[in-house]
Protein backbone atom coordinates (compact mmCIF):
# COMPACT_ATOMS: atom_id res chain seq x y z
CA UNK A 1 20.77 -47.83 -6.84
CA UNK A 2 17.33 -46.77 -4.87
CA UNK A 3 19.47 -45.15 -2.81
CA UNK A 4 20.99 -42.64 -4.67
CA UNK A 5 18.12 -42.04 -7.27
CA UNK A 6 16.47 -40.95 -3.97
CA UNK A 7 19.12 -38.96 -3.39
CA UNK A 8 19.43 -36.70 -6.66
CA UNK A 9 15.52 -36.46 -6.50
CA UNK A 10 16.10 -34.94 -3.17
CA UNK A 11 18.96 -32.51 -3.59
CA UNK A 12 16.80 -31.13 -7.05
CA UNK A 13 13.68 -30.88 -4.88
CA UNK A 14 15.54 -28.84 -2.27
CA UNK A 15 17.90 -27.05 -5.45
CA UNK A 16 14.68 -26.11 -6.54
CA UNK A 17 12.96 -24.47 -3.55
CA UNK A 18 15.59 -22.73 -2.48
CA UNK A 19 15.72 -20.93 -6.22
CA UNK A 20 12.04 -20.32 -5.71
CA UNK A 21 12.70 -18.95 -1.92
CA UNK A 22 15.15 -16.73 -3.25
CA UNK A 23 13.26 -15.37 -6.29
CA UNK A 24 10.07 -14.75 -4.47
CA UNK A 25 11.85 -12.67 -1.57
CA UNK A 26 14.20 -10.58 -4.15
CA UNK A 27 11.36 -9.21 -6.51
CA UNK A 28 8.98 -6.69 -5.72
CA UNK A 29 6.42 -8.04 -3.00
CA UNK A 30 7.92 -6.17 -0.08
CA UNK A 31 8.22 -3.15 -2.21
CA UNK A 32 6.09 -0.16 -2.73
CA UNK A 33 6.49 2.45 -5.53
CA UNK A 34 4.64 5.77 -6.12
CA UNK A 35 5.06 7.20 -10.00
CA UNK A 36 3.66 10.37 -10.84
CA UNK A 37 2.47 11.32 -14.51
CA UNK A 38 3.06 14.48 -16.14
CA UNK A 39 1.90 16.06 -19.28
CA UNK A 40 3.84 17.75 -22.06
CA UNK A 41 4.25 21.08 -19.90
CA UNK A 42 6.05 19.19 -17.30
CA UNK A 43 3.02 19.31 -14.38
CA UNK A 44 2.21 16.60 -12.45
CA UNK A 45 -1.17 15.89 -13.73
CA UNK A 46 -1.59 12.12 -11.68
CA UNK A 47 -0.01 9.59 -9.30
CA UNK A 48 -0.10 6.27 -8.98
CA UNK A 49 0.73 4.20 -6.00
CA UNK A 50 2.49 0.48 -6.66
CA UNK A 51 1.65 -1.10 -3.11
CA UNK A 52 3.72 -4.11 -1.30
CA UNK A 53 1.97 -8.04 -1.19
CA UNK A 54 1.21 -7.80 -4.73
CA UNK A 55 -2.22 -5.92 -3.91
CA UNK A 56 -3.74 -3.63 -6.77
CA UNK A 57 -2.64 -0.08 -7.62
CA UNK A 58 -4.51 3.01 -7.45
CA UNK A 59 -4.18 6.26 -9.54
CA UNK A 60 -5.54 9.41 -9.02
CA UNK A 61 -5.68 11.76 -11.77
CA UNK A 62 -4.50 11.17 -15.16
CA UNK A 63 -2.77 8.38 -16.68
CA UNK A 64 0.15 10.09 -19.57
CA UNK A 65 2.82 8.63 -21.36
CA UNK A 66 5.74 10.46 -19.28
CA UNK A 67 5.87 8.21 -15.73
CA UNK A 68 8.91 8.98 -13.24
CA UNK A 69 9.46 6.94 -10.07
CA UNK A 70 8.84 9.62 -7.12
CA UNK A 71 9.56 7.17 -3.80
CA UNK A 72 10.30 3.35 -3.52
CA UNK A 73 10.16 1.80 0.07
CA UNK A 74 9.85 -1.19 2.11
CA UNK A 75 7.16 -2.94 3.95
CA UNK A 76 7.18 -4.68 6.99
C-alpha cells in the first residue's frame, strides 16, 4: 500500500514539474517586443521596448492609446 501511495505522489510531483517546465519556457521570457505609439494623425509619437528575462520596459516618448507591435525576437 506504501508502495504505491509513494508512487502516485511521485508521478504527480514529476506531472507537475514538467507542466511548470513547459509553461515557463513557452511564454514570453526569451522574448523581446518593441511597440511603437502613434497619435490620431498616424505619427509615431513613442516606442516602447518589452525586453527578454522578464526585466522592466522602457519608453521613450509618448504613451497613446493606438500601440502596434513593430519587431518581436529571441534572446539567447
Amino acid at each position: 500500500m506504501k508502495k504505491s501511495m509513494l508512487a502516485t505522489i511521485a508521478a504527480a510531483g514529476i506531472a507537475v514539474l514538467t507542466y511548470a517546465a513547459h509553461s515557463y519556457a513557452s511564454s514570453d521570457y526569451f522574448t523581446f517586443k518593441v511597440y511603437g505609439y502613434y497619435d490620431s494623425a498616424g505619427s509615431q509619437v513613442g516606442t516602447y521596448y518589452r525586453p527578454c528575462f522578464g526585466r522592466m520596459g522602457k519608453l521613450v516618448g509618448q504613451r497613446t492609446s493606438v500601440k502596434r507591435l513593430i519587431e518581436v525576437g529571441t534572446c539567447r
